[in-house]
N, C-alpha and C. Protein backbone atom coordinates (compact mmCIF):
# COMPACT_ATOMS: atom_id res chain seq x y z
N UNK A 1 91.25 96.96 105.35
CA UNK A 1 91.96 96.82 104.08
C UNK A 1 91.00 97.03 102.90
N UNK A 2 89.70 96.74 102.61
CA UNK A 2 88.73 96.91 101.97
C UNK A 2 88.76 98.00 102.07
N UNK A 3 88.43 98.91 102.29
CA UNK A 3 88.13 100.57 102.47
C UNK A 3 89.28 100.96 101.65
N UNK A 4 90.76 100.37 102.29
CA UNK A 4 91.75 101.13 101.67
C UNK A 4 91.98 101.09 100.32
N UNK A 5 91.60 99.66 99.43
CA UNK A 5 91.67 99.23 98.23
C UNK A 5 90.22 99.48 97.16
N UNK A 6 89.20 100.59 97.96
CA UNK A 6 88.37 100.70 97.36
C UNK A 6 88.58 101.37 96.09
N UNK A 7 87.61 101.49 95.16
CA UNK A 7 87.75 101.85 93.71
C UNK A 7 86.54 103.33 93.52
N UNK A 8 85.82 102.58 93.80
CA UNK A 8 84.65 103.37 94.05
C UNK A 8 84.26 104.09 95.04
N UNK A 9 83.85 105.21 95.02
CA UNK A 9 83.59 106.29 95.75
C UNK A 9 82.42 105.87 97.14
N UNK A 10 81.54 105.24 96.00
CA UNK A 10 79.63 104.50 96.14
C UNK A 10 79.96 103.84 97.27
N UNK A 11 81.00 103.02 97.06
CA UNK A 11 81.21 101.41 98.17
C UNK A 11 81.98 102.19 99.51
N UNK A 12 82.12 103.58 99.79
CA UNK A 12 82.82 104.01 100.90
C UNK A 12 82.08 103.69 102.06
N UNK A 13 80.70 104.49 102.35
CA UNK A 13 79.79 103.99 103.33
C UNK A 13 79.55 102.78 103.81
N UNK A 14 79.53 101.73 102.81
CA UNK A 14 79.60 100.39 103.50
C UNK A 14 80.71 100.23 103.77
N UNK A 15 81.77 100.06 103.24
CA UNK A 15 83.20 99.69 103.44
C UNK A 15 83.81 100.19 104.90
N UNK A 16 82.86 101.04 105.40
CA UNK A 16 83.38 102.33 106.84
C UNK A 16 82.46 101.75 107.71
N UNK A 17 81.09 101.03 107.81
CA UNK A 17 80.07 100.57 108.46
C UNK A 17 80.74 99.37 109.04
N UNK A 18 81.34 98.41 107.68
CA UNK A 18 82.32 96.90 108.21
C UNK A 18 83.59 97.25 108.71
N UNK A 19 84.08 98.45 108.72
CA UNK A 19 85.39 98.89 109.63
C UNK A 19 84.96 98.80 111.10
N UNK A 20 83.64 99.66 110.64
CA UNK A 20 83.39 99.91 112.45
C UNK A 20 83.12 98.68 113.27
N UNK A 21 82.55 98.15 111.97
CA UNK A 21 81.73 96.93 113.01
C UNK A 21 83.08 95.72 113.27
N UNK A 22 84.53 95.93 112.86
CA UNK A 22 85.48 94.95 112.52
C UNK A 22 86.04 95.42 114.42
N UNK A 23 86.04 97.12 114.18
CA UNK A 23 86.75 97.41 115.16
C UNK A 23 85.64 97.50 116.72
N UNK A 24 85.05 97.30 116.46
CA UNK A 24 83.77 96.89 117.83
C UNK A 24 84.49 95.58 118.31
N UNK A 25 84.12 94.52 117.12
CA UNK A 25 84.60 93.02 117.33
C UNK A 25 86.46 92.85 118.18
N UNK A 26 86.60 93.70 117.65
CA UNK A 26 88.24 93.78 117.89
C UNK A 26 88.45 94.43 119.68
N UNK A 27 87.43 95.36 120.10
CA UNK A 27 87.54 96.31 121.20
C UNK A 27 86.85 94.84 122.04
N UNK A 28 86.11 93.79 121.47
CA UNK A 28 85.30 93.29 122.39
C UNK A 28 86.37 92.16 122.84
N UNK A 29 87.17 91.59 122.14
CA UNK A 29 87.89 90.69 121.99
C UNK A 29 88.89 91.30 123.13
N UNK A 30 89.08 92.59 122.88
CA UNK A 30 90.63 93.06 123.79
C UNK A 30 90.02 93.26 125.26
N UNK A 31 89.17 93.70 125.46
CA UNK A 31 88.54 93.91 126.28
C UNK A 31 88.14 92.35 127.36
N UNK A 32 87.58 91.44 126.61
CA UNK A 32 87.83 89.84 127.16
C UNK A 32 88.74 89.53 128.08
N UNK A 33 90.13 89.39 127.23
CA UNK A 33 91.38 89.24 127.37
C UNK A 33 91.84 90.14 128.37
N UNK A 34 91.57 91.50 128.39
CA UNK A 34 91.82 92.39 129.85
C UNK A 34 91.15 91.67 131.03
N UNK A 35 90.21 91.31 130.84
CA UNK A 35 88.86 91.08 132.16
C UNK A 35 89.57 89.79 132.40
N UNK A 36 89.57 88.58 131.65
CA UNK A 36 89.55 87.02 132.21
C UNK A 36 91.29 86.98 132.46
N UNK A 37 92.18 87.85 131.15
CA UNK A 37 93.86 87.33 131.39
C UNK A 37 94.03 85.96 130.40
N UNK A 38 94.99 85.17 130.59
CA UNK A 38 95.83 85.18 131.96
C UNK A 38 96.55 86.68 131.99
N UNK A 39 97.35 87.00 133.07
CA UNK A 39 97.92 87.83 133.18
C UNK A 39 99.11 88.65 131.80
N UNK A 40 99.86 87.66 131.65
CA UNK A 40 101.05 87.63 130.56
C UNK A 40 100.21 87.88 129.20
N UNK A 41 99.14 87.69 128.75
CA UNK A 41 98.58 87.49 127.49
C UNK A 41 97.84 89.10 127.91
N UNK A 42 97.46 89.76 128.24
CA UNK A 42 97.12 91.08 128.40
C UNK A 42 97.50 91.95 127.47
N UNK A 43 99.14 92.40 128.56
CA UNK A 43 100.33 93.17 127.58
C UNK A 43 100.37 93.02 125.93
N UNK A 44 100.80 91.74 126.15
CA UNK A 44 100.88 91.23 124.67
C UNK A 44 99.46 91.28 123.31
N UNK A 45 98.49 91.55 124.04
CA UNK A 45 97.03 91.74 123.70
C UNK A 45 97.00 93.14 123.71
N UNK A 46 97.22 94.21 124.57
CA UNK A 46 97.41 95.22 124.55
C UNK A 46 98.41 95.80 123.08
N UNK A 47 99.01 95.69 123.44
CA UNK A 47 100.32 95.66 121.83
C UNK A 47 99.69 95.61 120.66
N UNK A 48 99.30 93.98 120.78
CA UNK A 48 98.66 93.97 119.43
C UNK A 48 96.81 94.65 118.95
N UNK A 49 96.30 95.09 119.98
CA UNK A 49 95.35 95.53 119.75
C UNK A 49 95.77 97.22 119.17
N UNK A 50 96.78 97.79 119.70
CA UNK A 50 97.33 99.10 119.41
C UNK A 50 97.70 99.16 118.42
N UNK A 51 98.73 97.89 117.92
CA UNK A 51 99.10 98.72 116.26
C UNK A 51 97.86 98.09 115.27
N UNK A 52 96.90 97.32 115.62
CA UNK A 52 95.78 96.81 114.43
C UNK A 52 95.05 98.08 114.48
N UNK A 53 94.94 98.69 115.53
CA UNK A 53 94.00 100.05 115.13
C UNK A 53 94.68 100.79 114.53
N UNK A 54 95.87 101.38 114.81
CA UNK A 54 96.83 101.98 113.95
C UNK A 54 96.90 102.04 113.14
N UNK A 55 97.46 100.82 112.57
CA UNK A 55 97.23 100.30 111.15
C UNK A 55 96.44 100.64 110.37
N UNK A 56 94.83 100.25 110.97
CA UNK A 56 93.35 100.32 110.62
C UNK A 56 93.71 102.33 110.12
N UNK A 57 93.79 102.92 111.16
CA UNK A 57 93.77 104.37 110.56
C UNK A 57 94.47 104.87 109.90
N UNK A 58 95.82 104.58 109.48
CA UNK A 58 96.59 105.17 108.48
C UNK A 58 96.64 104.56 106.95
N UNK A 59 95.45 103.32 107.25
CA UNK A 59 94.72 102.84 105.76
C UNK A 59 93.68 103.82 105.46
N UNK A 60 93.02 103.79 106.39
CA UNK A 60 92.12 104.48 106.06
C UNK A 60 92.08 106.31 105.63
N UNK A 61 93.16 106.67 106.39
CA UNK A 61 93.81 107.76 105.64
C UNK A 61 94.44 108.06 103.98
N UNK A 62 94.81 106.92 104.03
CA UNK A 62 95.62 106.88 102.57
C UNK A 62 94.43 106.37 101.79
N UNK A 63 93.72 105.99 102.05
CA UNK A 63 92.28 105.07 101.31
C UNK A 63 91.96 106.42 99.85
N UNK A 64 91.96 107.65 100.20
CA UNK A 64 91.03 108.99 99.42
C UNK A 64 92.70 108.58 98.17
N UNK A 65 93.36 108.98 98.35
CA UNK A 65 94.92 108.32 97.78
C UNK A 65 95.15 107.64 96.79
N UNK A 66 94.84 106.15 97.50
CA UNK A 66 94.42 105.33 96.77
C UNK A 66 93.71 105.21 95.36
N UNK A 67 92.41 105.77 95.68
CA UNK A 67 90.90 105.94 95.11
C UNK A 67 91.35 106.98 93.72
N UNK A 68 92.26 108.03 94.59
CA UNK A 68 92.37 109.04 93.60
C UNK A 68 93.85 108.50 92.70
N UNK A 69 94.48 108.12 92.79
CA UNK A 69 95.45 107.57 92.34
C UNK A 69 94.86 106.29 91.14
N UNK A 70 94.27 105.64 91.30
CA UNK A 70 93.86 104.60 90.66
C UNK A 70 92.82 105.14 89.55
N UNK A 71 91.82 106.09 89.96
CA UNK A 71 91.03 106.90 89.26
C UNK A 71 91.89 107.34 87.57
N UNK A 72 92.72 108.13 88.10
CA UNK A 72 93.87 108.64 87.14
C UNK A 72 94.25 107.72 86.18
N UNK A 73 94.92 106.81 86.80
CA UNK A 73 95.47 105.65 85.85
C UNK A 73 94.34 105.07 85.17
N UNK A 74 93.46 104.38 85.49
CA UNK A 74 91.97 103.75 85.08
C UNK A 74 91.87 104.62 83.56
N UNK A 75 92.19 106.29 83.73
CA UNK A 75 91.70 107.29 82.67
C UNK A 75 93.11 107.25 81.37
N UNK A 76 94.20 106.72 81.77
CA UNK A 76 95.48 106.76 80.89
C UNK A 76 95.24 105.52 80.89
N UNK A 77 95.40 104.52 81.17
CA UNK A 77 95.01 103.12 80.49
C UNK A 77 93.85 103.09 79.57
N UNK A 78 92.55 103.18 80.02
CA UNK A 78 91.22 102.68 79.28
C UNK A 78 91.44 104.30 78.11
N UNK A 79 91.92 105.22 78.19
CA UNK A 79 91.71 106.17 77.10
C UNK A 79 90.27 106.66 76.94
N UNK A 80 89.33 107.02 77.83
CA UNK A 80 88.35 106.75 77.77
C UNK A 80 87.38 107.98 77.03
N UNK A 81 88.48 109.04 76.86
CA UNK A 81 88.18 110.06 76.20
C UNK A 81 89.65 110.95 75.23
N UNK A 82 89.01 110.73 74.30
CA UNK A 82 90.11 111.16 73.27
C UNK A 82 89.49 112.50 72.44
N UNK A 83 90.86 113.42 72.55
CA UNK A 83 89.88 114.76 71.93
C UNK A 83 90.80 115.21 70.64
N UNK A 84 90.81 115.42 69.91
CA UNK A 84 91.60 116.25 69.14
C UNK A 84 92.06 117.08 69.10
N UNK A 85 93.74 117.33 69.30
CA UNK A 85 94.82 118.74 69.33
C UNK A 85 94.49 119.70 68.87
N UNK A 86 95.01 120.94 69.57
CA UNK A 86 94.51 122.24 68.82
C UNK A 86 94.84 122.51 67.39
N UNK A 87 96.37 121.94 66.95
CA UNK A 87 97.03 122.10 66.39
C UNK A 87 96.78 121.04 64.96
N UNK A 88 95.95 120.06 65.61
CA UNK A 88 95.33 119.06 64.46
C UNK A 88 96.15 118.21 63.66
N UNK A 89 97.35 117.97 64.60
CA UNK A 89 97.99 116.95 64.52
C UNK A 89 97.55 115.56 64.80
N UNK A 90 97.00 115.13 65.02
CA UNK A 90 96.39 114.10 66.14
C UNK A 90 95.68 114.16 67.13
N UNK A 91 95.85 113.38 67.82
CA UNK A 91 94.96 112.81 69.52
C UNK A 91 95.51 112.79 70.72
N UNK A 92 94.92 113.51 71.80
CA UNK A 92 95.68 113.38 72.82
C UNK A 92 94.50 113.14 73.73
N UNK A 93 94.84 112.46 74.90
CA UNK A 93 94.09 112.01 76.25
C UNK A 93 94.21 113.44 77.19
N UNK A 94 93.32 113.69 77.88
CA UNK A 94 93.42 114.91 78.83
C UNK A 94 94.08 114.58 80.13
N UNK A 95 93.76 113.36 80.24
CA UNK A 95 94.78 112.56 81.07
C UNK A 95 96.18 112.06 81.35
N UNK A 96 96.66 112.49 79.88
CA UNK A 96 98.04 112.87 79.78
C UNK A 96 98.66 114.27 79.91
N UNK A 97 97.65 115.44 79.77
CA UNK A 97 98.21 116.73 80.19
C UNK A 97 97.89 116.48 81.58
N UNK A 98 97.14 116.05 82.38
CA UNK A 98 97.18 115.90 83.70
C UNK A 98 98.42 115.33 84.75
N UNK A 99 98.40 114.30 83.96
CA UNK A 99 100.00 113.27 84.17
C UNK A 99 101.24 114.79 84.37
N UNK A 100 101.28 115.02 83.16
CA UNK A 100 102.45 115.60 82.94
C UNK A 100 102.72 116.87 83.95
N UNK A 101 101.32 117.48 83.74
CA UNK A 101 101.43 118.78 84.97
C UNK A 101 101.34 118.17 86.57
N UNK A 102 101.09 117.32 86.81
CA UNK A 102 101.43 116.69 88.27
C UNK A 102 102.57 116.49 88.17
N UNK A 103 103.55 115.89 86.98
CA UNK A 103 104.87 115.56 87.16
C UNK A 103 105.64 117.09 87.53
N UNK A 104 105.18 117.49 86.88
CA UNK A 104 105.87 119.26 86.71
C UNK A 104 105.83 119.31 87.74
N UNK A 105 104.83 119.65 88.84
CA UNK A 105 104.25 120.25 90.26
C UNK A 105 105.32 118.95 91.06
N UNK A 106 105.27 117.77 91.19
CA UNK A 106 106.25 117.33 92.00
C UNK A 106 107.44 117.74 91.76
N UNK A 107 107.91 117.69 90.51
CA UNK A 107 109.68 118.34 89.86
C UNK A 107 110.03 119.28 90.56
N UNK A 108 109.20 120.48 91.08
CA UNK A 108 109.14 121.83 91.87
C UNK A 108 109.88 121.21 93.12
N UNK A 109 109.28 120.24 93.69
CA UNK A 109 108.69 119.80 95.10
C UNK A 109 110.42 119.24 95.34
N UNK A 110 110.65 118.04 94.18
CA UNK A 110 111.82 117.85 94.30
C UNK A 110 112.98 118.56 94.44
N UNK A 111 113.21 119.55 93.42
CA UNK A 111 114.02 120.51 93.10
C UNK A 111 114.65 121.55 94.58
N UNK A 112 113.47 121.39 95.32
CA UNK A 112 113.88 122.35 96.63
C UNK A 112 115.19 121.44 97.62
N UNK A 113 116.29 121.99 97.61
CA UNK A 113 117.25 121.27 98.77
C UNK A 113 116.78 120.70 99.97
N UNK A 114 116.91 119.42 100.70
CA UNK A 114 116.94 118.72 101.66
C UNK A 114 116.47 119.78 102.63
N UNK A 115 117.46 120.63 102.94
CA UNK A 115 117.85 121.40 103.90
C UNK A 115 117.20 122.60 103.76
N UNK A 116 116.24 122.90 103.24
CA UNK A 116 115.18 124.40 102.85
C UNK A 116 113.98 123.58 103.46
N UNK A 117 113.20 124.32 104.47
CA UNK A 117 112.31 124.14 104.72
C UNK A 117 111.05 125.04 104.32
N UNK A 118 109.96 124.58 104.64
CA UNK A 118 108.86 125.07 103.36
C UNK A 118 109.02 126.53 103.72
N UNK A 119 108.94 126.86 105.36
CA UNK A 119 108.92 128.36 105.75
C UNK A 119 110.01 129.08 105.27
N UNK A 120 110.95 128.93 104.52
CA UNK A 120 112.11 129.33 104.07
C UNK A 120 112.29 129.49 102.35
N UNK A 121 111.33 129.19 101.66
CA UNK A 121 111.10 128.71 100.54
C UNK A 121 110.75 130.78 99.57
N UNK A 122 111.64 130.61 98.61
CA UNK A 122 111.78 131.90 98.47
C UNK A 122 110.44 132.37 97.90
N UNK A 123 109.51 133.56 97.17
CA UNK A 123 108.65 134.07 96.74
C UNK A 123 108.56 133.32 95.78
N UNK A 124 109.75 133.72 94.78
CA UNK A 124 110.05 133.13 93.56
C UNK A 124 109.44 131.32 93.03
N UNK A 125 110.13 130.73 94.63
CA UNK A 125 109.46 129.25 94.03
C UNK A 125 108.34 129.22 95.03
N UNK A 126 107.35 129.62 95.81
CA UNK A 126 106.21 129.86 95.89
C UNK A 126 105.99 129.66 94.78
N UNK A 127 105.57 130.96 93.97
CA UNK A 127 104.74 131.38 92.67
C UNK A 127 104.73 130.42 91.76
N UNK A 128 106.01 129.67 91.68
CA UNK A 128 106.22 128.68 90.76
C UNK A 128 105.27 127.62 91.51
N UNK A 129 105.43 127.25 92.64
CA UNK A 129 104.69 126.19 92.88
C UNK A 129 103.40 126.70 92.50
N UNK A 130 102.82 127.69 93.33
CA UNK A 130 101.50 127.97 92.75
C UNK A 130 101.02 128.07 91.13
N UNK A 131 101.86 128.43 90.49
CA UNK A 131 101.00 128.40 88.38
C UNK A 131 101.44 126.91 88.51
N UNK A 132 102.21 125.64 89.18
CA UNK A 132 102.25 124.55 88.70
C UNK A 132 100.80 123.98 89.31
N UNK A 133 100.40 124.43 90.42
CA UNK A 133 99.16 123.77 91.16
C UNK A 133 97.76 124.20 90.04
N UNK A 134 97.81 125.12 89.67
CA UNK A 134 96.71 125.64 89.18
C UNK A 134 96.76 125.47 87.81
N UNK A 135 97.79 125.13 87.12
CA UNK A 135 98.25 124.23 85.97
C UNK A 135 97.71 122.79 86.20
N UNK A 136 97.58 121.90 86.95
CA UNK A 136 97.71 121.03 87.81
C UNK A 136 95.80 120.93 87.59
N UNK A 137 95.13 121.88 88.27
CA UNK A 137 94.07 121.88 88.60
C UNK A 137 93.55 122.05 87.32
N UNK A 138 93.76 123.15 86.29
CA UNK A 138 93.48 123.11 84.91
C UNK A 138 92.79 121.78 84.21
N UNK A 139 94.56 120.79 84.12
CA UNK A 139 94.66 119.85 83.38
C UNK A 139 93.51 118.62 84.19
N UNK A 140 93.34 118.43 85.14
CA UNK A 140 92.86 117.95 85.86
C UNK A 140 90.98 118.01 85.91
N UNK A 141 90.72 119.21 85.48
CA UNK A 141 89.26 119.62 85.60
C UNK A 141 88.80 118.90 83.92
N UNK A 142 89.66 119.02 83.12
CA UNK A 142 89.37 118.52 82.13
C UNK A 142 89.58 117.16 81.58
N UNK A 143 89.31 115.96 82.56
CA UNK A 143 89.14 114.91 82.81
C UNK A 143 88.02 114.11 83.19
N UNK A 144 87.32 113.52 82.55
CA UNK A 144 86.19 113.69 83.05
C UNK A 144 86.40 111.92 83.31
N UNK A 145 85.54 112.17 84.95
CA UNK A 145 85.71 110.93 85.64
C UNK A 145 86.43 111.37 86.80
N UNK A 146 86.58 112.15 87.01
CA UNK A 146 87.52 112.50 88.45
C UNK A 146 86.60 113.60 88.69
N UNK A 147 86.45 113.15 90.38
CA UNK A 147 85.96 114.22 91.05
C UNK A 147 87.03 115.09 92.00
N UNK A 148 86.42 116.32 92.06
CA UNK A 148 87.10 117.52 92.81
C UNK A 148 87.89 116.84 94.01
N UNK A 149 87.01 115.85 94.26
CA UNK A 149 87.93 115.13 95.90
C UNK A 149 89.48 114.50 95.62
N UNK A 150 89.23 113.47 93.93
CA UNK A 150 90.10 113.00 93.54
C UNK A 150 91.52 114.17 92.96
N UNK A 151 90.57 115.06 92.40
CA UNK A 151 91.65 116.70 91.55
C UNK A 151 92.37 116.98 92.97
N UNK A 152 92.10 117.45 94.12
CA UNK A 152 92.62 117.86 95.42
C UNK A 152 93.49 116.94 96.14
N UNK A 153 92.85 115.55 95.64
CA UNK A 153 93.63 114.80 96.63
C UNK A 153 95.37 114.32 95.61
N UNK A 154 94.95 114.50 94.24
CA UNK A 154 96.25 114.12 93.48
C UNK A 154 97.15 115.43 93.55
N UNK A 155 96.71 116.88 93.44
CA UNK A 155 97.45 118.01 93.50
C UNK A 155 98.43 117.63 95.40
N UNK A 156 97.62 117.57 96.03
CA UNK A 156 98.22 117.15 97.42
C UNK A 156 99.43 115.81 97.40
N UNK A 157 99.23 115.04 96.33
CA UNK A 157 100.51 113.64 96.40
C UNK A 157 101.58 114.74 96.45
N UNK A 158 101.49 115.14 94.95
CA UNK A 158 102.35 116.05 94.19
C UNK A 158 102.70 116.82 94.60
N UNK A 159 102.05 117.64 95.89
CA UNK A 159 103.17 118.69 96.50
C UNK A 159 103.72 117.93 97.06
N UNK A 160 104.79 117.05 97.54
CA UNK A 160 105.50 116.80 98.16
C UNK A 160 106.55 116.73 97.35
N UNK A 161 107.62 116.38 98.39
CA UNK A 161 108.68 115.78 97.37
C UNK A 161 109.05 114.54 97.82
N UNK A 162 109.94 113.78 96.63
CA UNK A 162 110.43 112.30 97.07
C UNK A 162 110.70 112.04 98.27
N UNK A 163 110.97 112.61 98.66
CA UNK A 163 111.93 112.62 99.84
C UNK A 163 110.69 112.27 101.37
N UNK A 164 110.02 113.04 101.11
CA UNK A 164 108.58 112.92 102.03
C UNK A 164 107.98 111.78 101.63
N UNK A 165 107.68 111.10 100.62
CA UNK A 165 107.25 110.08 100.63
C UNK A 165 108.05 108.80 100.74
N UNK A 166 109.82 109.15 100.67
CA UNK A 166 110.42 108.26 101.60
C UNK A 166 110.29 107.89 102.44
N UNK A 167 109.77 108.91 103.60
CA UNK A 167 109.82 109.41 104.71
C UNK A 167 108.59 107.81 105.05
N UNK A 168 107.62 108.62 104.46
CA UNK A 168 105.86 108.05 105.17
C UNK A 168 106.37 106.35 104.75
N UNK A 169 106.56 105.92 103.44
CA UNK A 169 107.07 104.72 102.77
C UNK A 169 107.95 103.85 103.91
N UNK A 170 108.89 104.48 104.39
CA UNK A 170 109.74 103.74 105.45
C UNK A 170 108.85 103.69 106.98
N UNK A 171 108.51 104.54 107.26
CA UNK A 171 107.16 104.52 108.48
C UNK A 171 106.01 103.51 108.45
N UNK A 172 105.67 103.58 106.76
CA UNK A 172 104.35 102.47 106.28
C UNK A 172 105.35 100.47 106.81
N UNK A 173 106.58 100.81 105.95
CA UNK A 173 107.10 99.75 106.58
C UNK A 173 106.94 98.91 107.85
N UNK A 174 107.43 100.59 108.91
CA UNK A 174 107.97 100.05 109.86
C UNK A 174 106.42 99.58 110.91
N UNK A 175 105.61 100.48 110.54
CA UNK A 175 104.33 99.63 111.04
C UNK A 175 103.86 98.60 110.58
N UNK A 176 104.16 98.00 109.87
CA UNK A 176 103.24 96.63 109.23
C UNK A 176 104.45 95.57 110.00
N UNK A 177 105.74 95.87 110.28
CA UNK A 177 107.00 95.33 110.48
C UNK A 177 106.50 94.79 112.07
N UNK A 178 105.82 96.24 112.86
CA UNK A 178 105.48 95.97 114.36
C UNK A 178 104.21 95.52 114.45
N UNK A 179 103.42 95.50 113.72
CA UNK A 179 101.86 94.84 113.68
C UNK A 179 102.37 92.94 113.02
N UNK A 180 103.16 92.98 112.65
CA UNK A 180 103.26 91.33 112.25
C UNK A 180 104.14 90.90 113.01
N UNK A 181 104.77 91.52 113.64
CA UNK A 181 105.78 91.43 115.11
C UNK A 181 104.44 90.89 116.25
N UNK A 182 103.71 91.79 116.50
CA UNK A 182 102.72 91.79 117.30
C UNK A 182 101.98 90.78 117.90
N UNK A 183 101.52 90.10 116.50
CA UNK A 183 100.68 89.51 115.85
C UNK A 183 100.97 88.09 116.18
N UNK A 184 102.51 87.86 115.95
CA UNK A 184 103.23 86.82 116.07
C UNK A 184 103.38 86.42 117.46
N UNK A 185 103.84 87.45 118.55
CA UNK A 185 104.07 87.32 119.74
C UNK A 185 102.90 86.64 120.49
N UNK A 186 101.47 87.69 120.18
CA UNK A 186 100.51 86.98 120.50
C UNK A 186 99.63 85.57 120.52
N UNK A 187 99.81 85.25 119.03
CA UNK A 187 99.43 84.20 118.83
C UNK A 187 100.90 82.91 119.31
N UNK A 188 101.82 82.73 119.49
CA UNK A 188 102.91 82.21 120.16
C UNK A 188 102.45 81.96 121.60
N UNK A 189 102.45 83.07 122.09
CA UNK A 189 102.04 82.90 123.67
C UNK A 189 100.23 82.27 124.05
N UNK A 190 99.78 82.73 123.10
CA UNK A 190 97.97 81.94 122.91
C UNK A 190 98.09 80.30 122.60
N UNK A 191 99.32 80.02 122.10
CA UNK A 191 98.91 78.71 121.50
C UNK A 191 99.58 78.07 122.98
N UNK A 192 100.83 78.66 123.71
CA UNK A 192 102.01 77.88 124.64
C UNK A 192 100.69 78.16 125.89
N UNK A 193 99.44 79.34 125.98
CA UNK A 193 99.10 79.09 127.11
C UNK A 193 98.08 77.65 126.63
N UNK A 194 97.64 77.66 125.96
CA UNK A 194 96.52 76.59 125.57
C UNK A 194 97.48 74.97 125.74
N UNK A 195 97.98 75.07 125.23
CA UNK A 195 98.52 73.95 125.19
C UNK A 195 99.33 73.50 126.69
N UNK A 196 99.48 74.15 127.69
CA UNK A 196 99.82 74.31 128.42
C UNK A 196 98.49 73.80 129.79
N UNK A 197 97.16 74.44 129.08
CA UNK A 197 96.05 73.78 129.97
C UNK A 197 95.48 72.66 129.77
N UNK A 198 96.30 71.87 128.90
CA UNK A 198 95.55 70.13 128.89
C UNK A 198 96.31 69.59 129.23
């Protein structure tokens, strides 16, 4: 969970060193429980050792996400660079032409019917997607505080559409739903065998 809620780029290496060393502790533990039993607490150990790693990797997937997602906002909240319009009207954040051309580039994403799949997707909104990506990448380069990892990884939210991140959103659910399912079963049957040997 640390890794996934990181902020900083710096704190990745350690944050991935205490994963590993979480999931050693975790392989040693399951591994115990295989060797000594009891029998019934195995399965149920098995289970729950499967979706904590699970878990563990599709945080850690979304972790770059995260990082880059929060990056962005950090730059439209704190305002941290303000430049003056061409037009010399005022002030604008570069972080708000960024905003806006990611919104554009998802609008695309949305706009395509349920039922059109990407291989089916005409020339026409290709091209469009592509000047919105590179619009996208533009507004984006001229932000300073975001790195290329963060520019790539926010153009990538944004190609999708709602609908896909329904998709992952209801999945994110349904694993945390079977890992606290898991979790529960195990520790239930850990406490009825213990209590069971005095």
């Amino acid at each position: 969970m640390e890794l996934h809620e990181l902020r900083s780029e710096e704190r990745v290496p350690d944050a991935q060193e205490a994963l590993d060393q979480a999931h050693d502790a975790l392989a040693e533990a399951w591994a115990i429980v295989e060797l000594e039993g009891p029998q019934n607490m195995v399965a149920l150990a098995q289970v729950l050792y499967k979706e904590v790693v699970g878990r563990a990797e599709e945080l850690c997937e979304m972790a770059p996400l995260h990082r880059a997602t929060h990056a962005l906002t950090e730059l439209l909240d704190q305002e941290l660079t303000i430049v003056p319009t061409l037009d010399g009207e005022g002030c604008h954040h570069p972080a708000n032409d960024a905003q806006d051309a990611l919104l554009a580039l998802g609008q695309l994403w949305d706009e395509i019917p349920p039922d059109q799949w990407e291989r089916s997707l005409t020339d026409q909104q290709w091209e469009a997607i592509d000047t919105a990506q590179k619009a996208a990448q533009d507004a984006l380069n001229a932000c300073p505080g975001l790195s290329p990892e963060h520019s790539r990884t926010l153009i990538n939210i944004y190609s999708r559409s709602r609908q896909d991140w329904r998709t992952a959103e209801a999945h994110t659910e349904a694993a945390e739903r079977r890992l606290d399912t898991a979790r529960e079963c195990f520790l239930t049957a850990a406490r009825e065998e213990l209590s069971g040997g005095q």
